[in-house]
PDB file of N, CA and C in Angstrom:
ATOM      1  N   UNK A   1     -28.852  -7.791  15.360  1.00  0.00           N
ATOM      2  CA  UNK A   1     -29.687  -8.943  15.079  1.00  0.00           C
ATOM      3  C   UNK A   1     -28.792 -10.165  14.901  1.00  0.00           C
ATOM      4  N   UNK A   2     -29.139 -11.516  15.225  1.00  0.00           N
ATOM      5  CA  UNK A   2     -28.700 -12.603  15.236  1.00  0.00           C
ATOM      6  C   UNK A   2     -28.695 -13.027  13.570  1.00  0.00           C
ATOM      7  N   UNK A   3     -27.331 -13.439  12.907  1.00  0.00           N
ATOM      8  CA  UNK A   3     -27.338 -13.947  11.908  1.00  0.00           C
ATOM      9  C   UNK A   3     -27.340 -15.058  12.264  1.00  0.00           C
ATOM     10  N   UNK A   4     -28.799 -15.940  11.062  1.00  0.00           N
ATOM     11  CA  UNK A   4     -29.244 -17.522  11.099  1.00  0.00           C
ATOM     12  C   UNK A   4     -29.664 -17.748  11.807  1.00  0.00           C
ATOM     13  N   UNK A   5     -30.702 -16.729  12.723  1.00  0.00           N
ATOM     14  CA  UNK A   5     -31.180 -16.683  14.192  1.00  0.00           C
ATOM     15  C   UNK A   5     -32.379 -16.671  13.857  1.00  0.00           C
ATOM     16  N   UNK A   6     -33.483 -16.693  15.543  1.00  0.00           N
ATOM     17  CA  UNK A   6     -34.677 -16.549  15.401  1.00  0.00           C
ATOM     18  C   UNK A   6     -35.249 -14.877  14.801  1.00  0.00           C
ATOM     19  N   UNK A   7     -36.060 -15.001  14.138  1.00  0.00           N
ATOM     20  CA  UNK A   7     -36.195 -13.647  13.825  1.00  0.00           C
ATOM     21  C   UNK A   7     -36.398 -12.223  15.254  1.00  0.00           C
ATOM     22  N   UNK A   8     -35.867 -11.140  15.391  1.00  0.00           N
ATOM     23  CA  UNK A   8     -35.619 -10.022  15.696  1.00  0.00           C
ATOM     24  C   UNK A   8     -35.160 -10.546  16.748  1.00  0.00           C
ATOM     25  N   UNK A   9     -34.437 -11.339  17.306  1.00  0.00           N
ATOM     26  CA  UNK A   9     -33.280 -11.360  18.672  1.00  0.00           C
ATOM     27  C   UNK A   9     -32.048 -10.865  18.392  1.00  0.00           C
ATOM     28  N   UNK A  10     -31.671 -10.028  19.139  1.00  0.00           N
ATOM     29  CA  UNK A  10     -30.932  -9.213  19.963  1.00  0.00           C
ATOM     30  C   UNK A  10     -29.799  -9.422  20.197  1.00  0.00           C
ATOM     31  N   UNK A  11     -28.192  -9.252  20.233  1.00  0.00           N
ATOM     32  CA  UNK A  11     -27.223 -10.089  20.635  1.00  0.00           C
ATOM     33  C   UNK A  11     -27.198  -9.165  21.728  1.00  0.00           C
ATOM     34  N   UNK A  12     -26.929 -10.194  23.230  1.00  0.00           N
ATOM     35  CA  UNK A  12     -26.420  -8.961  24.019  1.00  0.00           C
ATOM     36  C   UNK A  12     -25.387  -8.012  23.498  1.00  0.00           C
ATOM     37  N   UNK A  13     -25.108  -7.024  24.812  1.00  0.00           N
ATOM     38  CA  UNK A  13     -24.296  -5.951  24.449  1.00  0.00           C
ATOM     39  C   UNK A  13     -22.667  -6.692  24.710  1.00  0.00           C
ATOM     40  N   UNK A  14     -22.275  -7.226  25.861  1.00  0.00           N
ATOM     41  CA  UNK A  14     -21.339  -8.396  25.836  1.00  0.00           C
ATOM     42  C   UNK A  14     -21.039  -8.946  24.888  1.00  0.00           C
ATOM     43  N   UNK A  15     -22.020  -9.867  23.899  1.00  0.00           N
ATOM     44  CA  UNK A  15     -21.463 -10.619  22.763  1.00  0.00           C
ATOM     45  C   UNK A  15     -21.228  -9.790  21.426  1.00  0.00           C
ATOM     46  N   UNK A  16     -21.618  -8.455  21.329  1.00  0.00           N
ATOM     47  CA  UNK A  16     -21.664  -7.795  20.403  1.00  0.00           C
ATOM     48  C   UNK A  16     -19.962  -7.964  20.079  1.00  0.00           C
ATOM     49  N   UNK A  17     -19.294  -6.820  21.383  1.00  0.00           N
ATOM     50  CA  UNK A  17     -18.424  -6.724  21.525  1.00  0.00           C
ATOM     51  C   UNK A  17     -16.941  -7.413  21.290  1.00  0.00           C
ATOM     52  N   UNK A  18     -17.590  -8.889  22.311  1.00  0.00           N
ATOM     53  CA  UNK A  18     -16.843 -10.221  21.521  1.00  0.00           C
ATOM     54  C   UNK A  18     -16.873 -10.385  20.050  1.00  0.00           C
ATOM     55  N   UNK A  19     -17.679 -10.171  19.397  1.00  0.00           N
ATOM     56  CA  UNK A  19     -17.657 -10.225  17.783  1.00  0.00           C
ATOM     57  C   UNK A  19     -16.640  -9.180  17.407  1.00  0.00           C
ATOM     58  N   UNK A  20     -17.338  -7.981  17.396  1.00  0.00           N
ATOM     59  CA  UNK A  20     -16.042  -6.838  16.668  1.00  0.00           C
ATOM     60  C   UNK A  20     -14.065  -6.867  17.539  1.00  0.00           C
ATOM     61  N   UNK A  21     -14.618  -7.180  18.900  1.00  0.00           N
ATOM     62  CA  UNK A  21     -13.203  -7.538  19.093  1.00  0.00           C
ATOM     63  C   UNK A  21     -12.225  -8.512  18.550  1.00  0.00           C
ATOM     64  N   UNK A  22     -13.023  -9.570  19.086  1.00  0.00           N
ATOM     65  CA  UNK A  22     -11.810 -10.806  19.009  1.00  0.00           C
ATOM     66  C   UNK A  22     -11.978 -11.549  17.559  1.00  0.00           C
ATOM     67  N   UNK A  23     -13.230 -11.809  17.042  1.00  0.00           N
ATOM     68  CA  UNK A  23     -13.674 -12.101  15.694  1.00  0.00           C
ATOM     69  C   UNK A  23     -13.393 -11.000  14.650  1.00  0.00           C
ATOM     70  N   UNK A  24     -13.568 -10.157  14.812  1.00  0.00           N
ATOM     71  CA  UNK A  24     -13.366  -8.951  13.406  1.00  0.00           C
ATOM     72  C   UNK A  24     -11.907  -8.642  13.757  1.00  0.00           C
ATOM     73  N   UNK A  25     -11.625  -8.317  14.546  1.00  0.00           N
ATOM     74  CA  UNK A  25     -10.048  -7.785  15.178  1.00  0.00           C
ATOM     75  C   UNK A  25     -10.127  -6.339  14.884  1.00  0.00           C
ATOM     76  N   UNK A  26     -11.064  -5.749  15.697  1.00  0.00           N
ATOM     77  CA  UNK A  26     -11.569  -4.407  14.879  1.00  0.00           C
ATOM     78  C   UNK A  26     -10.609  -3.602  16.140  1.00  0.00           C
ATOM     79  N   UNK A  27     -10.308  -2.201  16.626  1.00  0.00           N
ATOM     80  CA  UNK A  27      -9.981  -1.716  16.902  1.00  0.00           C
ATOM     81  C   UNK A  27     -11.406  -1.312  17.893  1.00  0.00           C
ATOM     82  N   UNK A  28     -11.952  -0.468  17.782  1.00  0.00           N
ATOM     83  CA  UNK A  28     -13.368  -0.131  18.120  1.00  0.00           C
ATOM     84  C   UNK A  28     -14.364  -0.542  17.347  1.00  0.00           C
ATOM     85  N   UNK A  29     -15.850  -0.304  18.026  1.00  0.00           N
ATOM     86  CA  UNK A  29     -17.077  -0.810  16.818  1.00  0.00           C
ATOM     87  C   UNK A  29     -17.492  -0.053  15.924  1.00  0.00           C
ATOM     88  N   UNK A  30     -16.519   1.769  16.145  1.00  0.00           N
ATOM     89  CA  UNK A  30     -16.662   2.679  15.238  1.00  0.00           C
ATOM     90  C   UNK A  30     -16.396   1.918  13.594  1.00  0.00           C
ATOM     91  N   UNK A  31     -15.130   1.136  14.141  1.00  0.00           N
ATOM     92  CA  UNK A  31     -14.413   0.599  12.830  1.00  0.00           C
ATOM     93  C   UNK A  31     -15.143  -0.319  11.481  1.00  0.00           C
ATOM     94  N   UNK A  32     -16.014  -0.711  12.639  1.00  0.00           N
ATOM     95  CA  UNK A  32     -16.979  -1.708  11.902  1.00  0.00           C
ATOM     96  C   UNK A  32     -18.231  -0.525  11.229  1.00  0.00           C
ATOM     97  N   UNK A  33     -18.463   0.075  11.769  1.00  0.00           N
ATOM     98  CA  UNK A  33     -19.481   1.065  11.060  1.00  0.00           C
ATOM     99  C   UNK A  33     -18.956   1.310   9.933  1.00  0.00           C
ATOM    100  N   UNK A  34     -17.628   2.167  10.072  1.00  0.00           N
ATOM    101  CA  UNK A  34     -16.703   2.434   8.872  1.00  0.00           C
ATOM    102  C   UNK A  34     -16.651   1.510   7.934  1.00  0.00           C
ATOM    103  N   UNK A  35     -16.473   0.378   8.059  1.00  0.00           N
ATOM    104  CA  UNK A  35     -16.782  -0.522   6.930  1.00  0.00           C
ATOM    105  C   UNK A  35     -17.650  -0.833   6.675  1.00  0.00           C
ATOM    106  N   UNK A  36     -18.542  -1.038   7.196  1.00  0.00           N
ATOM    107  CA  UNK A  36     -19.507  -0.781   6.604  1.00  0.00           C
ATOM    108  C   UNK A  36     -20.059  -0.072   5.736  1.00  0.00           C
ATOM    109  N   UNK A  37     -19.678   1.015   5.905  1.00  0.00           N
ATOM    110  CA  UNK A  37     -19.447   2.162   4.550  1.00  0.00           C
ATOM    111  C   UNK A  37     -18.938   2.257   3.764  1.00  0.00           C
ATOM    112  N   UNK A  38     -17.847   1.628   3.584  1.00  0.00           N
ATOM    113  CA  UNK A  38     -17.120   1.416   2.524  1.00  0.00           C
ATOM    114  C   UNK A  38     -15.638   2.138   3.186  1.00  0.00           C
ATOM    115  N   UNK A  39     -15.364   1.954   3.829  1.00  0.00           N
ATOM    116  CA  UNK A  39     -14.266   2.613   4.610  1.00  0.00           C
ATOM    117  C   UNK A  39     -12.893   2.014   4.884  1.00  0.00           C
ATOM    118  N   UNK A  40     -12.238   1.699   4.783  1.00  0.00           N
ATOM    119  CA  UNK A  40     -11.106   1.020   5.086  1.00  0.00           C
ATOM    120  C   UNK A  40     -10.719   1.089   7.155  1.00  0.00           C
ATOM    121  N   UNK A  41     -11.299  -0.298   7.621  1.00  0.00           N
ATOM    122  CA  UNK A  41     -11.049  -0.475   8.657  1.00  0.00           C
ATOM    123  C   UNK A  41     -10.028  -0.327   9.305  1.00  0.00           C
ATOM    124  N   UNK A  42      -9.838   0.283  10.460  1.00  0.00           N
ATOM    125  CA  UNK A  42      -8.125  -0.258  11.227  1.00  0.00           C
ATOM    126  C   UNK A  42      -8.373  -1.355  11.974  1.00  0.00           C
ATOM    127  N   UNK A  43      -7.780  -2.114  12.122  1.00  0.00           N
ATOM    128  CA  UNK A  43      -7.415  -3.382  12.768  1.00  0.00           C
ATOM    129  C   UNK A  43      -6.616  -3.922  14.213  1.00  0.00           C
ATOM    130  N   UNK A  44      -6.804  -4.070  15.064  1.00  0.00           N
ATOM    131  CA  UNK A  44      -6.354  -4.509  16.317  1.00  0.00           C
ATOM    132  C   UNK A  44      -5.351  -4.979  16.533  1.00  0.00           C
ATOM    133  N   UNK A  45      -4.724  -5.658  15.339  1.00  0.00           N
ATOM    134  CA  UNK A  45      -3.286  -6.703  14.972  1.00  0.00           C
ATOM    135  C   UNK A  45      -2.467  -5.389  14.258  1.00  0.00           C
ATOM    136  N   UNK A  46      -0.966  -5.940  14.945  1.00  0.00           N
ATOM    137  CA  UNK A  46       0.301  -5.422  14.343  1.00  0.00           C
ATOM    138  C   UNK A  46       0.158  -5.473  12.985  1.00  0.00           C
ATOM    139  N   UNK A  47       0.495  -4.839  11.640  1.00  0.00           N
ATOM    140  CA  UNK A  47       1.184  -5.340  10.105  1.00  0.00           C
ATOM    141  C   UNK A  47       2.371  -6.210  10.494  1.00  0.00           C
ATOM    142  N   UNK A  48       1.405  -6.938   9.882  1.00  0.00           N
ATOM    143  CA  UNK A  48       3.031  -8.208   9.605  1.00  0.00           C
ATOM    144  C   UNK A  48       3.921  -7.436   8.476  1.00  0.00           C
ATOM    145  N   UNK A  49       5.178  -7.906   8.974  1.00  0.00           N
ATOM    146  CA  UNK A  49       6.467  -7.255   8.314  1.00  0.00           C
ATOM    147  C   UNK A  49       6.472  -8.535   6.811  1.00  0.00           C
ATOM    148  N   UNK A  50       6.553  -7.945   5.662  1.00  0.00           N
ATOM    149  CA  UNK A  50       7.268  -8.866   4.407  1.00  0.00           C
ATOM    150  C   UNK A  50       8.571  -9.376   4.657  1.00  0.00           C
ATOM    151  N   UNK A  51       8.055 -10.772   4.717  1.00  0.00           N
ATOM    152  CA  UNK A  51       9.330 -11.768   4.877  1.00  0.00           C
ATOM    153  C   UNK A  51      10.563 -11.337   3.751  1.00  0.00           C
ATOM    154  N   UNK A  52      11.776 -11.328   4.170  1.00  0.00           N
ATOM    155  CA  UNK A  52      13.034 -10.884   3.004  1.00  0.00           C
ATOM    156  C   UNK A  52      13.137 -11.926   2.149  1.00  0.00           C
ATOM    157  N   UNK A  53      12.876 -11.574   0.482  1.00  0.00           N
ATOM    158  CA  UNK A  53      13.026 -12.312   0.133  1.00  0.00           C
ATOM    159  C   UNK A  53      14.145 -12.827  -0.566  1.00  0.00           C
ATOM    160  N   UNK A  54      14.703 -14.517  -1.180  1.00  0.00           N
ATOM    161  CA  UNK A  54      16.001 -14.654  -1.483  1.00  0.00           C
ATOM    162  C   UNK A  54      16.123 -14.155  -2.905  1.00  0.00           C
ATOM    163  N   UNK A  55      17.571 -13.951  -2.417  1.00  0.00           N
ATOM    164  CA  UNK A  55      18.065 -13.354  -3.972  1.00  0.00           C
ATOM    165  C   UNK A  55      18.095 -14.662  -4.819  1.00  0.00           C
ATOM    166  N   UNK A  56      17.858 -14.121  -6.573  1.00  0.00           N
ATOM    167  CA  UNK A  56      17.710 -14.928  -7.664  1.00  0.00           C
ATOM    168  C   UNK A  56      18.692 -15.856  -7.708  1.00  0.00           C
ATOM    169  N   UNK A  57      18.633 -17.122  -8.501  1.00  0.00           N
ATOM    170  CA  UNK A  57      19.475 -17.727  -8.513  1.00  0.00           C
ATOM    171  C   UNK A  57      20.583 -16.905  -9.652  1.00  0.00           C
ATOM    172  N   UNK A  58      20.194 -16.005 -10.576  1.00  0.00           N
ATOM    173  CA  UNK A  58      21.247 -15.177 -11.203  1.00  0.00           C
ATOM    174  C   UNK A  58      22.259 -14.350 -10.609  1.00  0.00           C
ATOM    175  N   UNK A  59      21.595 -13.888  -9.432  1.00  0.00           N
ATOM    176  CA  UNK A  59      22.914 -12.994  -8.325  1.00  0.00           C
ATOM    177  C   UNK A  59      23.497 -13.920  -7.764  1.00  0.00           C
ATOM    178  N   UNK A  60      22.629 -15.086  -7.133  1.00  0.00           N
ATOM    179  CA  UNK A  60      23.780 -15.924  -6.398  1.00  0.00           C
ATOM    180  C   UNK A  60      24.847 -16.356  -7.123  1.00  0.00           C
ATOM    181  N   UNK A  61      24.837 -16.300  -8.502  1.00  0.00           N
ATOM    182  CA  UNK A  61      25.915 -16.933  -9.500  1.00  0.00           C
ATOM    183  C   UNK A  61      26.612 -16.005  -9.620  1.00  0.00           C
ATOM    184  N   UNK A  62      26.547 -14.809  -9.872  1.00  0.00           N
ATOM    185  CA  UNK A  62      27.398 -13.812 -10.321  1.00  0.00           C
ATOM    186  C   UNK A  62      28.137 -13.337  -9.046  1.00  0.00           C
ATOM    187  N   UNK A  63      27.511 -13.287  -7.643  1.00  0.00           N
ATOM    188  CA  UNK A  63      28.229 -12.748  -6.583  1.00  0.00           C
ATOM    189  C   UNK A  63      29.116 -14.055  -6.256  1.00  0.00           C
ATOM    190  N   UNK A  64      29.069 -15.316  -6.402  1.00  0.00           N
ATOM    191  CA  UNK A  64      29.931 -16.033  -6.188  1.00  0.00           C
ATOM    192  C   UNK A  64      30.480 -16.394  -7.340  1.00  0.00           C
ATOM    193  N   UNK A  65      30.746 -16.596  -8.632  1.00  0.00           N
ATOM    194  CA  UNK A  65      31.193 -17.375  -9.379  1.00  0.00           C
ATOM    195  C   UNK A  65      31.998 -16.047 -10.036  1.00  0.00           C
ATOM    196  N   UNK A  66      31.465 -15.007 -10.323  1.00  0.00           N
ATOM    197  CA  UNK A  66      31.908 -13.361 -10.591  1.00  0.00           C
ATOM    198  C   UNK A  66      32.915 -12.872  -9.400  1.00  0.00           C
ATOM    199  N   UNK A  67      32.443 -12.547  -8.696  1.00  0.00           N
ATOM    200  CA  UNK A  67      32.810 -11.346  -7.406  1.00  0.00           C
ATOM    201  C   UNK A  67      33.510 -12.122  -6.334  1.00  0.00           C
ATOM    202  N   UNK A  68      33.272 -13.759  -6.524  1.00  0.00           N
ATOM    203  CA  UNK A  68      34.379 -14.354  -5.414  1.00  0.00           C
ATOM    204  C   UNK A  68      33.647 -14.451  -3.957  1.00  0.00           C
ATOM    205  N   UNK A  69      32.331 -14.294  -4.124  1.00  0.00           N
ATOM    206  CA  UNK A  69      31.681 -13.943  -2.283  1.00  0.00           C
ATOM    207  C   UNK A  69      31.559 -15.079  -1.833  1.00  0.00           C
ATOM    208  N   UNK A  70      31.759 -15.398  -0.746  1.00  0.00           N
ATOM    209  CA  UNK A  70      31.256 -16.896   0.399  1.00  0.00           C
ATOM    210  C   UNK A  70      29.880 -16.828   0.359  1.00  0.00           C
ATOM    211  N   UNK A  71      28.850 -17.862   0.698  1.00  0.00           N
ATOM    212  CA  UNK A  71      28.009 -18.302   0.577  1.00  0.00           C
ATOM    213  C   UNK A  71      27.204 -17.049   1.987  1.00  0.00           C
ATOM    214  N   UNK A  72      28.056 -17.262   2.938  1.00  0.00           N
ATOM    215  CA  UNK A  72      28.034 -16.263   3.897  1.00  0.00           C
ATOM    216  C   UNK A  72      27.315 -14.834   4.036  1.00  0.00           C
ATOM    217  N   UNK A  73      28.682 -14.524   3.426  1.00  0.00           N
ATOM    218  CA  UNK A  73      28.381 -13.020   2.831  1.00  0.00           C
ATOM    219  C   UNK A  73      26.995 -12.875   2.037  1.00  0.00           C
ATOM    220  N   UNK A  74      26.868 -13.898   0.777  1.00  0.00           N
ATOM    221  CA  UNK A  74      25.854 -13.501   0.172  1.00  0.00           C
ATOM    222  C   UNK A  74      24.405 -13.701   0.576  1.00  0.00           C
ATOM    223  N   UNK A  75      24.402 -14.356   1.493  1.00  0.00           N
ATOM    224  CA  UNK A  75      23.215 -14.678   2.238  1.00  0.00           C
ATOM    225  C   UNK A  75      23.024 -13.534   3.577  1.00  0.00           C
ATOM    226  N   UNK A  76      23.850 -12.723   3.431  1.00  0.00           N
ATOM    227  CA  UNK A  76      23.440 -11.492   4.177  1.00  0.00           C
ATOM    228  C   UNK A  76      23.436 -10.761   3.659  1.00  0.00           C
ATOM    229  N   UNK A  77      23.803 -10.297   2.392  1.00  0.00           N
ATOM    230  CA  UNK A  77      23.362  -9.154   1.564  1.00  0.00           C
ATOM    231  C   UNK A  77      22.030  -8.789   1.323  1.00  0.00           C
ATOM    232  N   UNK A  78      21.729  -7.752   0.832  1.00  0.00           N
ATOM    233  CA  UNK A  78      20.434  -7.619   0.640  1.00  0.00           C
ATOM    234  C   UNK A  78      19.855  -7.423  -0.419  1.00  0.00           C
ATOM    235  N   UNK A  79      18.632  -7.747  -1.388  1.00  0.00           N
ATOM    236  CA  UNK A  79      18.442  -7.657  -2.906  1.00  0.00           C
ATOM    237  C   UNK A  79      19.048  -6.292  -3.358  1.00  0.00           C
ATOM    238  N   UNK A  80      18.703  -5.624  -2.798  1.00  0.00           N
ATOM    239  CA  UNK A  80      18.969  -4.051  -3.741  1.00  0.00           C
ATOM    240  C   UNK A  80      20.782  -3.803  -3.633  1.00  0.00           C
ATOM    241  N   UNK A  81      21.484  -4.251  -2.357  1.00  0.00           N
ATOM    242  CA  UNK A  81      22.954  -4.305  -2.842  1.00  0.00           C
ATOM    243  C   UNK A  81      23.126  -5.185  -3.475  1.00  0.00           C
ATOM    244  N   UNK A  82      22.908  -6.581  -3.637  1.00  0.00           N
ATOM    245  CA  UNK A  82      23.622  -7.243  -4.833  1.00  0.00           C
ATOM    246  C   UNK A  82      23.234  -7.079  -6.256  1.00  0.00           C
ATOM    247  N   UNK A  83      21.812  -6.095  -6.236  1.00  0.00           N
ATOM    248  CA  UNK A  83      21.562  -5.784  -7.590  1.00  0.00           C
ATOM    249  C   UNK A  83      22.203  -4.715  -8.277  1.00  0.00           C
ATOM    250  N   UNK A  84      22.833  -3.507  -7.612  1.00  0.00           N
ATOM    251  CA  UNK A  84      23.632  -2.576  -7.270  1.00  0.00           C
ATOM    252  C   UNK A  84      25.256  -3.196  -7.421  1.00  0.00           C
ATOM    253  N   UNK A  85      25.655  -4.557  -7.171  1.00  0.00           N
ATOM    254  CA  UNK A  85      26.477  -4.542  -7.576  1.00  0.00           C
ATOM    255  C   UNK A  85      26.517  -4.799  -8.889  1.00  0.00           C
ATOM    256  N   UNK A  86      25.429  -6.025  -9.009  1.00  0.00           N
ATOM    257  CA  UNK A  86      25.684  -6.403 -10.717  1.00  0.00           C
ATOM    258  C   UNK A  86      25.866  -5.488 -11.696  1.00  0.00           C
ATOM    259  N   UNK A  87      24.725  -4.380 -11.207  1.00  0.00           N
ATOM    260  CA  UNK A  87      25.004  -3.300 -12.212  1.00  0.00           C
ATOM    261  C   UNK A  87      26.208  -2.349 -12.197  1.00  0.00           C
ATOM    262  N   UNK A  88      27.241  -2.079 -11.037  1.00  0.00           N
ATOM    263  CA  UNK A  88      28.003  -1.565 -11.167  1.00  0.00           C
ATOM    264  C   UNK A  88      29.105  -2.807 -12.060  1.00  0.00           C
ATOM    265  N   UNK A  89      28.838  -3.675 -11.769  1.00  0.00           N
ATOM    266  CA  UNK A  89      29.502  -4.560 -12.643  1.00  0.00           C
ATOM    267  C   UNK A  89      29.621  -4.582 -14.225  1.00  0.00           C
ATOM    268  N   UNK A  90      28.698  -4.206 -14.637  1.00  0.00           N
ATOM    269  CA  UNK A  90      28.215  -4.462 -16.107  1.00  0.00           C
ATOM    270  C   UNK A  90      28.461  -3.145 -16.632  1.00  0.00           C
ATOM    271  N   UNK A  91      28.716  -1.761 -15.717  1.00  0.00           N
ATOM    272  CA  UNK A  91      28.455  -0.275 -16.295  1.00  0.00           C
ATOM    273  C   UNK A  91      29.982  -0.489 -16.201  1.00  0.00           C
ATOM    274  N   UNK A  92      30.806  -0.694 -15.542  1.00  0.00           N
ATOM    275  CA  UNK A  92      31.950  -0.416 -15.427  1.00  0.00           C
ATOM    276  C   UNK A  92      32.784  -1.390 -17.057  1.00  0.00           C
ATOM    277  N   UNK A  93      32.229  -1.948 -17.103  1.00  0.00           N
ATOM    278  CA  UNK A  93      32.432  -3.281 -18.542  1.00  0.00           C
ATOM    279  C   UNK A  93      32.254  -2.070 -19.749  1.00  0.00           C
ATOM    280  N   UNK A  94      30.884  -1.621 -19.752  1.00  0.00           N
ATOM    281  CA  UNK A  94      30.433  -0.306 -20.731  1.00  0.00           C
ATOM    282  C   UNK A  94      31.731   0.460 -20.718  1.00  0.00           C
ATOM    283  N   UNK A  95      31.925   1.013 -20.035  1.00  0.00           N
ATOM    284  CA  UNK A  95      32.919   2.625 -19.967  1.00  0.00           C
ATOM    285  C   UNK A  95      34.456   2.240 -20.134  1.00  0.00           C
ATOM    286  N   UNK A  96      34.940   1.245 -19.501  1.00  0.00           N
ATOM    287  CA  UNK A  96      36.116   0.714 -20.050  1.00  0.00           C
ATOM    288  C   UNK A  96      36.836   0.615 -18.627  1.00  0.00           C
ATOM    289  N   UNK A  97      37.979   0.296 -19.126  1.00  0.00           N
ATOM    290  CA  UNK A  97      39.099   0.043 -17.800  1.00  0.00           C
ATOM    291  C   UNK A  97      39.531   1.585 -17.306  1.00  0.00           C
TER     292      UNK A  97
END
């Protein structure tokens, strides 16, 4: 049925299609049933990848002003190694020389 339409018209079978395709970005029109149900749709579009995000301004201080790194280097590291270092930094302080 036509939403905001004359009452009981019909969308062709053509425009249906155009809707769940290119408007919903549905995969099939199964998908749309499925949600309809309460279903978690699949989708026609790639997952966008999570942009990398920058390290804190607290690592950037400690990997350069601490550890001596070029701006370089630290801008290619990745959160979980420079957090990995700090902490090997700080455990090694704990336990001694």
């Amino acid at each position: 049925m036509v939403s905001m339409g004359v009452d009981g018209q019909d969308i062709p079978p053509q425009m249906w299609k155009l809707v769940w395709r290119h408007q919903l970005r549905l995969q099939n029109e199964a998908e749309f049933w499925a949600g309809l149900g309460g279903a978690e749709p699949h989708y026609a579009v790639a997952p966008v990848a999570e942009p990398p995000q920058p390290l804190p301004a607290f690592l950037i201080r400690f990997l350069r002003d601490t550890l001596d790194m070029s701006d370089e280097e630290i801008d290619a590291m990745p959160r979980s190694e420079a957090q990995q270092r700090l902490d090997d930094y700080h455990s090694r302080e704990l336990r001694g020389p």
